[in-house]
ModelCIF file with pLDDT and N, C-alpha, C, O atoms, coordinates in Angstrom:
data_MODEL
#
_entry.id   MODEL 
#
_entity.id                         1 
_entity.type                       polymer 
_entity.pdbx_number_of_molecules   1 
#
_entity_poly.entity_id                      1 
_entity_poly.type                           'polypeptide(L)' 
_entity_poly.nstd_linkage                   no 
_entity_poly.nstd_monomer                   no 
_entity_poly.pdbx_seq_one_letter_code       
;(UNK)(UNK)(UNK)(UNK)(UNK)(UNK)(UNK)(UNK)(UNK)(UNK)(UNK)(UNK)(UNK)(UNK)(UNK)(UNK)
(UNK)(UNK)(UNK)(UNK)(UNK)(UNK)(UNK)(UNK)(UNK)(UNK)(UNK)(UNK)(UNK)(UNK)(UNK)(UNK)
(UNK)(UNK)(UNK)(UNK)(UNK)(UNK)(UNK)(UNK)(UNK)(UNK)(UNK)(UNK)(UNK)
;
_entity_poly.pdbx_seq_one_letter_code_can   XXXXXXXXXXXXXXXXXXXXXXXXXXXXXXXXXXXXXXXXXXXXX 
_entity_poly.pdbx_strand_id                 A 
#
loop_
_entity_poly_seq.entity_id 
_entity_poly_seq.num 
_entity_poly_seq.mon_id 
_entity_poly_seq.hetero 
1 1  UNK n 
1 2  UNK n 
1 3  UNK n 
1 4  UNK n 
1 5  UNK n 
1 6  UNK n 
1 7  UNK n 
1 8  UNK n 
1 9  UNK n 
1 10 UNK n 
1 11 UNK n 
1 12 UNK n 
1 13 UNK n 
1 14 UNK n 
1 15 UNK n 
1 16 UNK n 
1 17 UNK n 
1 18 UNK n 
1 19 UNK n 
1 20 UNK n 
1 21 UNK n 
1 22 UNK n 
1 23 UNK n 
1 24 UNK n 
1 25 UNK n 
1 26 UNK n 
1 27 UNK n 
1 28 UNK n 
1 29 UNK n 
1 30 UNK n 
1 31 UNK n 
1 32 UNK n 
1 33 UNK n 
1 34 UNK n 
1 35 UNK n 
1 36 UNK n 
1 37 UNK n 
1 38 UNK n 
1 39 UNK n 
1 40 UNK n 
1 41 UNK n 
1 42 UNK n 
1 43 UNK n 
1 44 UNK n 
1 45 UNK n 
#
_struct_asym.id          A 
_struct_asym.entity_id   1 
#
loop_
_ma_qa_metric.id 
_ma_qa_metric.mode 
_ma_qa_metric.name 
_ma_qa_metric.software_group_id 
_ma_qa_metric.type 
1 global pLDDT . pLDDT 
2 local  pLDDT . pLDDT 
#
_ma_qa_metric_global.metric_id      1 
_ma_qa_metric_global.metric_value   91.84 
_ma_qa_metric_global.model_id       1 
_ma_qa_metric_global.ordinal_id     1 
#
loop_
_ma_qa_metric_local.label_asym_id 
_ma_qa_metric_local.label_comp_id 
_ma_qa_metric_local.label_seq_id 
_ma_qa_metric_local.metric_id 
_ma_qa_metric_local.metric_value 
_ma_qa_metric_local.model_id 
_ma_qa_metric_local.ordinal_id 
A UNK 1  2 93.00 1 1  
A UNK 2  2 91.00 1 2  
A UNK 3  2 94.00 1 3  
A UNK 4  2 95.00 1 4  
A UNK 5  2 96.00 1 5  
A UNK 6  2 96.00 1 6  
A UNK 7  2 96.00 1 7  
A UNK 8  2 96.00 1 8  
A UNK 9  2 94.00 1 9  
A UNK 10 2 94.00 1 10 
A UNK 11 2 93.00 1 11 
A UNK 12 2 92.00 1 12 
A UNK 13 2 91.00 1 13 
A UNK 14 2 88.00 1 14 
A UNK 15 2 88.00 1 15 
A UNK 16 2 89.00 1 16 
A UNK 17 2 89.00 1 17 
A UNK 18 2 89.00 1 18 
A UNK 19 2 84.00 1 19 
A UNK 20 2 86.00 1 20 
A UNK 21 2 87.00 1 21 
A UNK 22 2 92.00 1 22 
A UNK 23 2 92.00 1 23 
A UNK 24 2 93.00 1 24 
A UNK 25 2 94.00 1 25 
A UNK 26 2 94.00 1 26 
A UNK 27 2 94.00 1 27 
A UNK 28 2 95.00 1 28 
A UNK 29 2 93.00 1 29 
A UNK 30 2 94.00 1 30 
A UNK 31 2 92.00 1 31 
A UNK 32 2 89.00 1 32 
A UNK 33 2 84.00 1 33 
A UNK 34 2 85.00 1 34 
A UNK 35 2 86.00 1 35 
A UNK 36 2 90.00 1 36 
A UNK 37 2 90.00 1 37 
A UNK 38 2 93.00 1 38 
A UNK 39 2 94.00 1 39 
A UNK 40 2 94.00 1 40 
A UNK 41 2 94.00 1 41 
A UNK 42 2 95.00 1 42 
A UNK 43 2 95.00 1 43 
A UNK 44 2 95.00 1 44 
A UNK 45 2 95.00 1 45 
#
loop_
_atom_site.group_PDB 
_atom_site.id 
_atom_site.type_symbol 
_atom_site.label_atom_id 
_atom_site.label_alt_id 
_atom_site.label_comp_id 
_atom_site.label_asym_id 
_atom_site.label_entity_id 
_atom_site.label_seq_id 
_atom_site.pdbx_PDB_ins_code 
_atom_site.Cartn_x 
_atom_site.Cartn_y 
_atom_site.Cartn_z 
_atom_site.occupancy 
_atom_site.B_iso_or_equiv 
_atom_site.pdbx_formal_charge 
_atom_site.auth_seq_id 
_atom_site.auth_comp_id 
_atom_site.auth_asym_id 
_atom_site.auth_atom_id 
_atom_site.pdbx_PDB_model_num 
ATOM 1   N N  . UNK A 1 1  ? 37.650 133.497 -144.226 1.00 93.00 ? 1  UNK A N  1 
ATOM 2   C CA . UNK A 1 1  ? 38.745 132.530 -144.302 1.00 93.00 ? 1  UNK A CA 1 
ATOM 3   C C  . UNK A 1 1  ? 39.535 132.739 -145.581 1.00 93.00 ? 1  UNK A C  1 
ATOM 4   O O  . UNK A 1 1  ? 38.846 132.598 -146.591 1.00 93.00 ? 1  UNK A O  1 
ATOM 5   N N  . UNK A 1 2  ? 40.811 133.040 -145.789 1.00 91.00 ? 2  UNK A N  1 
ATOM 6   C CA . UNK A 1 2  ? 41.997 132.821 -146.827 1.00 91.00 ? 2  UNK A CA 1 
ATOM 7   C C  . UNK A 1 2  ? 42.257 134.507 -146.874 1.00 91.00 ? 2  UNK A C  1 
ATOM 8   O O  . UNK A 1 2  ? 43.272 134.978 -147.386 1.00 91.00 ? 2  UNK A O  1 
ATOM 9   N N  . UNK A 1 3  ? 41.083 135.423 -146.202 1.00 94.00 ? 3  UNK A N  1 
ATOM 10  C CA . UNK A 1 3  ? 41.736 136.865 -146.596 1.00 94.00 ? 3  UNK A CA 1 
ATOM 11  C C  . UNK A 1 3  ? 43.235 136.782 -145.913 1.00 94.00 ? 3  UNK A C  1 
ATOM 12  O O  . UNK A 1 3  ? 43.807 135.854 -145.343 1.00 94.00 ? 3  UNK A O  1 
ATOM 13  N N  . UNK A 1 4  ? 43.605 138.035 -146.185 1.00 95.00 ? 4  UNK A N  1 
ATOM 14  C CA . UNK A 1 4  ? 45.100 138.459 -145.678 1.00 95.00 ? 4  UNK A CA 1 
ATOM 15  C C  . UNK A 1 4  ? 44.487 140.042 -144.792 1.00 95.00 ? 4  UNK A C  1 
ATOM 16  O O  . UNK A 1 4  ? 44.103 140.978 -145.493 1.00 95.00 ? 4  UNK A O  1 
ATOM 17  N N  . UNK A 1 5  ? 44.471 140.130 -143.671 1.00 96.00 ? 5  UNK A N  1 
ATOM 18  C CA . UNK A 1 5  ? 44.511 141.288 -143.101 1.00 96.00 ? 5  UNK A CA 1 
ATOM 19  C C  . UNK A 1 5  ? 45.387 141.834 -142.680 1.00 96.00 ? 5  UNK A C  1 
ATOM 20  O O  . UNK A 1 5  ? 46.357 141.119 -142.429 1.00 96.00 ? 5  UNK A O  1 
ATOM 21  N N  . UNK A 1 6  ? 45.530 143.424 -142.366 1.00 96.00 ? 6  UNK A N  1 
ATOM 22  C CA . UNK A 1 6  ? 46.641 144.033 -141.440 1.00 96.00 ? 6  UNK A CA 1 
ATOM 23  C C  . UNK A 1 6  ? 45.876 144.302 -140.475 1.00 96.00 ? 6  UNK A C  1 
ATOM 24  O O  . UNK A 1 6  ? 44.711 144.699 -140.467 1.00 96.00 ? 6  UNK A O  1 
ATOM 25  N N  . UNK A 1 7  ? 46.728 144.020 -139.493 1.00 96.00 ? 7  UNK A N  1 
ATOM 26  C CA . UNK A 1 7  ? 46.566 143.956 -137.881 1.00 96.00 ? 7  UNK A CA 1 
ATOM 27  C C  . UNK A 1 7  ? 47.264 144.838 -137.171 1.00 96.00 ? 7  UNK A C  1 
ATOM 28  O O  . UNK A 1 7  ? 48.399 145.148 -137.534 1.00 96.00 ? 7  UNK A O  1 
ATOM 29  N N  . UNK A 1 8  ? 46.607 145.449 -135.892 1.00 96.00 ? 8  UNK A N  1 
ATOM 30  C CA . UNK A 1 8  ? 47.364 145.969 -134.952 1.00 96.00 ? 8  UNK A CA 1 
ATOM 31  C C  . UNK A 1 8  ? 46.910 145.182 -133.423 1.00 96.00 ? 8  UNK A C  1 
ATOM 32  O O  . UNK A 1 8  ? 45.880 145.258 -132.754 1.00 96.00 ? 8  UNK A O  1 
ATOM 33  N N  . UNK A 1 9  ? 48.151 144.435 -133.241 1.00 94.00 ? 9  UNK A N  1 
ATOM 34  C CA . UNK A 1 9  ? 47.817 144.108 -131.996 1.00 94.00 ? 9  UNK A CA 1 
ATOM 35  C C  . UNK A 1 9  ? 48.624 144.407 -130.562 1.00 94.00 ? 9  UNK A C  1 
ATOM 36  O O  . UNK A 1 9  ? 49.740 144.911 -130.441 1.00 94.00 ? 9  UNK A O  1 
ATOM 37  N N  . UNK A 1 10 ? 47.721 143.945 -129.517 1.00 94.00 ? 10 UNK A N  1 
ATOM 38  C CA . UNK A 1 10 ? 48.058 144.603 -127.870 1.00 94.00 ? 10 UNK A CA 1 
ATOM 39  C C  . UNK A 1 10 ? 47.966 143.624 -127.059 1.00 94.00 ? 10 UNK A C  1 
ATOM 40  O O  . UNK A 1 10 ? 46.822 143.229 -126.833 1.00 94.00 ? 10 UNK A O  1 
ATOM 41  N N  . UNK A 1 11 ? 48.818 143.108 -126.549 1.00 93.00 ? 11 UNK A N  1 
ATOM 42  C CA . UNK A 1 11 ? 48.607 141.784 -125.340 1.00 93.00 ? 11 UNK A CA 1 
ATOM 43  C C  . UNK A 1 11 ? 48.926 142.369 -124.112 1.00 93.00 ? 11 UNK A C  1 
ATOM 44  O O  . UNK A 1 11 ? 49.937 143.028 -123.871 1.00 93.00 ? 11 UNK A O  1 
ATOM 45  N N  . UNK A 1 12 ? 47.602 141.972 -123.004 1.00 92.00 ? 12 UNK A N  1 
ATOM 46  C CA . UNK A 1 12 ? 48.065 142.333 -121.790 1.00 92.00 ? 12 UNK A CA 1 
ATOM 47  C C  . UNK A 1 12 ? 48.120 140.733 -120.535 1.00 92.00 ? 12 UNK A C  1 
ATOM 48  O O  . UNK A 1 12 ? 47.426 139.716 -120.546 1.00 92.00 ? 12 UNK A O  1 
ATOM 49  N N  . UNK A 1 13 ? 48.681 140.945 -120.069 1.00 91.00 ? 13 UNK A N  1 
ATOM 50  C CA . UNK A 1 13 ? 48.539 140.056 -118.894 1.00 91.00 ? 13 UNK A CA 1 
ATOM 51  C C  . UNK A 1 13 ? 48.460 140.710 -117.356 1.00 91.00 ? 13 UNK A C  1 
ATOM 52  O O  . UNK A 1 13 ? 49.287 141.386 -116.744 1.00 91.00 ? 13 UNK A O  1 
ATOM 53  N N  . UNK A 1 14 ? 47.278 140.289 -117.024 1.00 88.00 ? 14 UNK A N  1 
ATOM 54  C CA . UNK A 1 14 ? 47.075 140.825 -115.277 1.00 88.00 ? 14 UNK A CA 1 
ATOM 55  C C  . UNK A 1 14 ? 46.536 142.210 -115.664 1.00 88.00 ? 14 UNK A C  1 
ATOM 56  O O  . UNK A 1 14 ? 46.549 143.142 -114.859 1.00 88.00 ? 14 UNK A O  1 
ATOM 57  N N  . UNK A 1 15 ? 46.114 142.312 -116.777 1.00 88.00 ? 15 UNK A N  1 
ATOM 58  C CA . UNK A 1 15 ? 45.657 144.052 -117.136 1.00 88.00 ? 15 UNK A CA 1 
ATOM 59  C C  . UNK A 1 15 ? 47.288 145.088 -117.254 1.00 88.00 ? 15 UNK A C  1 
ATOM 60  O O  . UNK A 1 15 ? 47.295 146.313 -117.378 1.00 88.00 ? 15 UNK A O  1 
ATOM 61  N N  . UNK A 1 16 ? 47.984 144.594 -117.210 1.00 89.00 ? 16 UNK A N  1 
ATOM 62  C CA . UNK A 1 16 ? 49.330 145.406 -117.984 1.00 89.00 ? 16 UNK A CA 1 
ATOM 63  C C  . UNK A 1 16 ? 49.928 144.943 -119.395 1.00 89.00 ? 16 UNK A C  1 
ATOM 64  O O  . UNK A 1 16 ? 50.439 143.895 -119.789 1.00 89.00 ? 16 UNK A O  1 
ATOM 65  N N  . UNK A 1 17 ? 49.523 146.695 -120.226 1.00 89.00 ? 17 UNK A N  1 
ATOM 66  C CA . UNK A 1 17 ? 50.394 146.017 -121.389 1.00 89.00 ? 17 UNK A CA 1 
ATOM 67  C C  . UNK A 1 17 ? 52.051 145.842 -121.474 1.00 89.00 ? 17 UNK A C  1 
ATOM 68  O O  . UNK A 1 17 ? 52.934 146.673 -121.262 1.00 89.00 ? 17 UNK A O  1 
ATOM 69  N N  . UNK A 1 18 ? 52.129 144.454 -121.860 1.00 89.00 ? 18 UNK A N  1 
ATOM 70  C CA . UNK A 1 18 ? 53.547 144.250 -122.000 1.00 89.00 ? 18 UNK A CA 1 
ATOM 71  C C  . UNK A 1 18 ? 54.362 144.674 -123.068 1.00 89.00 ? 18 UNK A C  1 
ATOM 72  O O  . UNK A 1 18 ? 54.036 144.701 -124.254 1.00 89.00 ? 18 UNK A O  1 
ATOM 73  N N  . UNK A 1 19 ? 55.810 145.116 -122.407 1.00 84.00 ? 19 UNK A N  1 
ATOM 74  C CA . UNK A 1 19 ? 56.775 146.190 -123.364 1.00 84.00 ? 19 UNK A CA 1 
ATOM 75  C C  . UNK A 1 19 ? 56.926 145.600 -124.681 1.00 84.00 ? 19 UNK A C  1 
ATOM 76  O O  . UNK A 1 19 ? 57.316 146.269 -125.638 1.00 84.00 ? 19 UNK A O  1 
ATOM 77  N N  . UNK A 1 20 ? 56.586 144.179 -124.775 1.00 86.00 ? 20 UNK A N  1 
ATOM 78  C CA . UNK A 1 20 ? 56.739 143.233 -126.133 1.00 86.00 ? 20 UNK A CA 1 
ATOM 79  C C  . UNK A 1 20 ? 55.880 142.962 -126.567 1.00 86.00 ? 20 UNK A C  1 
ATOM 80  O O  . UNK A 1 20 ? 55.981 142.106 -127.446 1.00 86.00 ? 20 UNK A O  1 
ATOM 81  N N  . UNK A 1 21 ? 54.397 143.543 -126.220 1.00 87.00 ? 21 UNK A N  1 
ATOM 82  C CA . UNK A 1 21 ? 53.362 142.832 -126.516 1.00 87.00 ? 21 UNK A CA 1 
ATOM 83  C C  . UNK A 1 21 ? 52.386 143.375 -127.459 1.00 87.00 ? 21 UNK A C  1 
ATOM 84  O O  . UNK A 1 21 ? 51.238 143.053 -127.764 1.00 87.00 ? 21 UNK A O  1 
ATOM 85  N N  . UNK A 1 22 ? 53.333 144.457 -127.893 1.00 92.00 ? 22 UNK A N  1 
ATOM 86  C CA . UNK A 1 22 ? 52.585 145.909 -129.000 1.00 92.00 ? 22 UNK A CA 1 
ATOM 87  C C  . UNK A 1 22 ? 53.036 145.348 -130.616 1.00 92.00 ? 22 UNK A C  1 
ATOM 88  O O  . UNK A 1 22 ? 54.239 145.422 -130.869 1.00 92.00 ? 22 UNK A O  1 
ATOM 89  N N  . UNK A 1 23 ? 52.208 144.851 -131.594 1.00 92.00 ? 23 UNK A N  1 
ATOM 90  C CA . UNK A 1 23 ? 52.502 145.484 -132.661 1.00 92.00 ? 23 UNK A CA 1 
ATOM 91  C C  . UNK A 1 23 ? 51.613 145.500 -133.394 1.00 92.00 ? 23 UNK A C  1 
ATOM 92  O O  . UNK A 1 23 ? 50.511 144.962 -133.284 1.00 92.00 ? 23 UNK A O  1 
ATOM 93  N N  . UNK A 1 24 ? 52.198 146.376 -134.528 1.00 93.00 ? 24 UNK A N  1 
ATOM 94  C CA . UNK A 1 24 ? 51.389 147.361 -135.696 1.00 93.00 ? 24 UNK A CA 1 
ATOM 95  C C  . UNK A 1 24 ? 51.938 147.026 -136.997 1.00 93.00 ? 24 UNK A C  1 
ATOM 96  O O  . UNK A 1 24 ? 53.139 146.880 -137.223 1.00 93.00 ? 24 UNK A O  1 
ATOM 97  N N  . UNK A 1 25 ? 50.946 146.905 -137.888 1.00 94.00 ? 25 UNK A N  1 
ATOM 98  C CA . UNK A 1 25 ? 51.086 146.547 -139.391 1.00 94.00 ? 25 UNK A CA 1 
ATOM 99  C C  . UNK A 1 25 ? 51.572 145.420 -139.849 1.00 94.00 ? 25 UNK A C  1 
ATOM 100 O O  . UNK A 1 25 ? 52.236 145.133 -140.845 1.00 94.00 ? 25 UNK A O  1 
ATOM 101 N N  . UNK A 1 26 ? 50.897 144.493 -138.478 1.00 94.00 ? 26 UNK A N  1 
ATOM 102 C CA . UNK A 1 26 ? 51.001 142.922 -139.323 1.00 94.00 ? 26 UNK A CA 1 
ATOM 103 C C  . UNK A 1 26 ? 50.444 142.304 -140.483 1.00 94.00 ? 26 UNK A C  1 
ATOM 104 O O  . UNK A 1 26 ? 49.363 142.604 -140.989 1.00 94.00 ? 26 UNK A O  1 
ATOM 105 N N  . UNK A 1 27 ? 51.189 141.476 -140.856 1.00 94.00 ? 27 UNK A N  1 
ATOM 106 C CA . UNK A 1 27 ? 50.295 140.712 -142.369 1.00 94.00 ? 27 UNK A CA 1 
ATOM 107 C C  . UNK A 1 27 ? 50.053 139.700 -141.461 1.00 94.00 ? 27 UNK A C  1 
ATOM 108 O O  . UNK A 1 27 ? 50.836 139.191 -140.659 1.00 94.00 ? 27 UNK A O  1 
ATOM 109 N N  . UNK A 1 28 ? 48.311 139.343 -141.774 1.00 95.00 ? 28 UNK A N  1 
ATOM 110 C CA . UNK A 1 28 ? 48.082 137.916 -141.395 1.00 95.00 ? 28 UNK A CA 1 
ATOM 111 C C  . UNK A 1 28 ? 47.331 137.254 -142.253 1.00 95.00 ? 28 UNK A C  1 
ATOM 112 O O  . UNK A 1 28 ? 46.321 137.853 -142.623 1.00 95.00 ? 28 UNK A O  1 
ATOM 113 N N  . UNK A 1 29 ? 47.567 135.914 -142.799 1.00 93.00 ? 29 UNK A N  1 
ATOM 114 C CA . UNK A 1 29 ? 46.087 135.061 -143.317 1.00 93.00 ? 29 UNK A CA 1 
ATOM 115 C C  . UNK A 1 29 ? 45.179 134.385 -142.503 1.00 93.00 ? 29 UNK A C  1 
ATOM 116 O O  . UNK A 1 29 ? 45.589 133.538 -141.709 1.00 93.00 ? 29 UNK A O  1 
ATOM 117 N N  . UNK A 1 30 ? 44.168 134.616 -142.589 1.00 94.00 ? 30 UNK A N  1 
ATOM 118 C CA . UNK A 1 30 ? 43.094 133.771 -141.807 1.00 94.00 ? 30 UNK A CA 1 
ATOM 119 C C  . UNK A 1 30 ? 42.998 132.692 -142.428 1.00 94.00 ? 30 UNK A C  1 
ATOM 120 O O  . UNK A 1 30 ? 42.613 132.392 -143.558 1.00 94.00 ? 30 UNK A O  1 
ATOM 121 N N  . UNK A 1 31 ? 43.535 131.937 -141.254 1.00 92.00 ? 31 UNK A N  1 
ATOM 122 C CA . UNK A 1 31 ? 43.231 130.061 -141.255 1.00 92.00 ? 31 UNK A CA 1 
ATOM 123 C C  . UNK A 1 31 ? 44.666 129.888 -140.988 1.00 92.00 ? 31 UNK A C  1 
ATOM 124 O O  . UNK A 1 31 ? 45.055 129.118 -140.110 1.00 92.00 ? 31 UNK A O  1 
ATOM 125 N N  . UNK A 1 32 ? 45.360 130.489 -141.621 1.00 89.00 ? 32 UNK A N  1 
ATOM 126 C CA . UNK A 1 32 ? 47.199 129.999 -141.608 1.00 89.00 ? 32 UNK A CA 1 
ATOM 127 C C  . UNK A 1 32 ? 47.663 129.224 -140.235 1.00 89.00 ? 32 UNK A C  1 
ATOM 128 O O  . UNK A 1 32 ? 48.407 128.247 -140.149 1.00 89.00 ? 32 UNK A O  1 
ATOM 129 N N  . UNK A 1 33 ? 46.867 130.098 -138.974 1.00 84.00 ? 33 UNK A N  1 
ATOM 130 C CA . UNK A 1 33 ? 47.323 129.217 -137.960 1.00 84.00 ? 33 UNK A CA 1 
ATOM 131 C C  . UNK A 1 33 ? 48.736 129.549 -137.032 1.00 84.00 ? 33 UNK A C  1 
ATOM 132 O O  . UNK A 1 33 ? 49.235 128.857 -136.145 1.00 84.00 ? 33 UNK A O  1 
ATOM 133 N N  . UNK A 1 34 ? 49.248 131.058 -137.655 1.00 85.00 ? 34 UNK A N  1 
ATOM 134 C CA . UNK A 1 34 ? 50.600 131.373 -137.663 1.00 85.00 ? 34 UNK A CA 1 
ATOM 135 C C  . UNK A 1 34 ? 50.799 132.476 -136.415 1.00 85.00 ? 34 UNK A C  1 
ATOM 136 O O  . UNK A 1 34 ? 51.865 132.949 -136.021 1.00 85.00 ? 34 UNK A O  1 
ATOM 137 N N  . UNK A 1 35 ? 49.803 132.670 -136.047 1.00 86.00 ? 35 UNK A N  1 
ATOM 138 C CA . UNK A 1 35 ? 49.980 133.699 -134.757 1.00 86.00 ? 35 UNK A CA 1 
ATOM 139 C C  . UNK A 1 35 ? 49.551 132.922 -133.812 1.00 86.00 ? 35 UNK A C  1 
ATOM 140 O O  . UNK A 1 35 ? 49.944 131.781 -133.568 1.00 86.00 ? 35 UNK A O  1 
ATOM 141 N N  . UNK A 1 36 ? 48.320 133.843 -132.987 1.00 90.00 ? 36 UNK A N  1 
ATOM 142 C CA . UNK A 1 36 ? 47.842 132.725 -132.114 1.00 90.00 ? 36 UNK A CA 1 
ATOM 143 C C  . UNK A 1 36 ? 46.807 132.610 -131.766 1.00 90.00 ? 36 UNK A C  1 
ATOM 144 O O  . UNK A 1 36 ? 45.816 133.322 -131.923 1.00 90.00 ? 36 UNK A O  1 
ATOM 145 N N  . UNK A 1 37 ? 47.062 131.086 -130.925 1.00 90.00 ? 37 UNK A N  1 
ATOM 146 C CA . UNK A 1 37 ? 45.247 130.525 -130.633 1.00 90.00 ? 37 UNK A CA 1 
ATOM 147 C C  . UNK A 1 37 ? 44.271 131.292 -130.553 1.00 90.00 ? 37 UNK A C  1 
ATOM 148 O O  . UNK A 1 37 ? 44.204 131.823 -129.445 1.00 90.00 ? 37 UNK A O  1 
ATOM 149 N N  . UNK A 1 38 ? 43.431 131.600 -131.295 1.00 93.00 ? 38 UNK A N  1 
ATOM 150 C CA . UNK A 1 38 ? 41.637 132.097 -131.225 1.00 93.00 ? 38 UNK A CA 1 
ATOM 151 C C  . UNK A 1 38 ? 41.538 133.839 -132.277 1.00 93.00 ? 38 UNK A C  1 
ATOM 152 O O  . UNK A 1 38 ? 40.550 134.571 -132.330 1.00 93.00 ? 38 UNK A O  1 
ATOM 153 N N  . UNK A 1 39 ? 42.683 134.032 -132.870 1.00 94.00 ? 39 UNK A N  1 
ATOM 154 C CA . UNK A 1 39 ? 42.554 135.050 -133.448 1.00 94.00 ? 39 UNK A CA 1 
ATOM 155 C C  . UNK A 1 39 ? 42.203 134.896 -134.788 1.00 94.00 ? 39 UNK A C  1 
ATOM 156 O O  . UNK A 1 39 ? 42.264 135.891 -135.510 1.00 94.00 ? 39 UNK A O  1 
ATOM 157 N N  . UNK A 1 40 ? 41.898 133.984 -135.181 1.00 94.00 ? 40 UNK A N  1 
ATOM 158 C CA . UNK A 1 40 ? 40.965 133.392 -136.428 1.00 94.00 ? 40 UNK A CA 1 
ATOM 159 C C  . UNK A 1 40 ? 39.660 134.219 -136.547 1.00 94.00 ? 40 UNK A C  1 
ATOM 160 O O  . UNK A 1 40 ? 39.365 135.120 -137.332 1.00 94.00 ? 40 UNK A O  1 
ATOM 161 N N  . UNK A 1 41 ? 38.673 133.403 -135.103 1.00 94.00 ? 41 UNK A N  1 
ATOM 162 C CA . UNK A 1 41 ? 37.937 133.665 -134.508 1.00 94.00 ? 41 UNK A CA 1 
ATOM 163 C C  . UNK A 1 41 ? 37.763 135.117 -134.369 1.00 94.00 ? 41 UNK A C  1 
ATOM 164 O O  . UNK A 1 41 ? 36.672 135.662 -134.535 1.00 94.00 ? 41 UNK A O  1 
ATOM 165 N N  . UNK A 1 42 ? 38.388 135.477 -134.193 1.00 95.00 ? 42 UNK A N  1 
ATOM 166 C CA . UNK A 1 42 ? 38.177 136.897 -133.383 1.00 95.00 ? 42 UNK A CA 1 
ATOM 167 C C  . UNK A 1 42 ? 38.383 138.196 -135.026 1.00 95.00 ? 42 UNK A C  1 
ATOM 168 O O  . UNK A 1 42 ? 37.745 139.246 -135.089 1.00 95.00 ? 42 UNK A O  1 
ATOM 169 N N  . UNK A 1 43 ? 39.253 137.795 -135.987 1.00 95.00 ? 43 UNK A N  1 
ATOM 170 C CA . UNK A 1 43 ? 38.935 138.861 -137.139 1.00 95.00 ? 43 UNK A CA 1 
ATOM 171 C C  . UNK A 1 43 ? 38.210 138.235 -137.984 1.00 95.00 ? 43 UNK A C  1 
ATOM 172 O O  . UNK A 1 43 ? 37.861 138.749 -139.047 1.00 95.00 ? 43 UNK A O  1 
ATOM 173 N N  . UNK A 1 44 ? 37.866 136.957 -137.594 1.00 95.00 ? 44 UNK A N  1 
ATOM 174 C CA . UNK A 1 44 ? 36.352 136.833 -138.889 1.00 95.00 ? 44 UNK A CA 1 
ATOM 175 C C  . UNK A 1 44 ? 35.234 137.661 -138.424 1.00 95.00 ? 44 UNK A C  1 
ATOM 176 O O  . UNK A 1 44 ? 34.871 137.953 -137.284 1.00 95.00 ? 44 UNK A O  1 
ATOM 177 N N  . UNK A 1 45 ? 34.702 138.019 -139.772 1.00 95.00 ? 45 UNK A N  1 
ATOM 178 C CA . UNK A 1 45 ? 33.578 139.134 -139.443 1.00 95.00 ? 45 UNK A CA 1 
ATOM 179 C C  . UNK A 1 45 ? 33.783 140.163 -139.395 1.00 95.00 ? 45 UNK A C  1 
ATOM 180 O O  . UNK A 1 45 ? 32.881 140.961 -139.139 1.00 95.00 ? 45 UNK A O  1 
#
């Protein structure tokens, strides 16, 4: 909780990735709350 990671992320829906759903070399803080639901979760650890 409070690091800052870089992220690469991929969203699919129905198992297709979407043309908007790619990106690379995000800044994120864990806890901030600023992307989305459950990805807290998911880069702690």
């Amino acid at each position: 909780d409070g690091d800052v990671v870089t992220i690469d992320l991929e969203a699919k829906v129905e198992g297709e990735v979407l043309e908007d759903g790619v990106a690379s070399g995000v800044s994120y803080t864990i806890g901030s709350g600023e992307l989305l639901e459950g990805i807290d979760d998911a880069v702690k650890g």
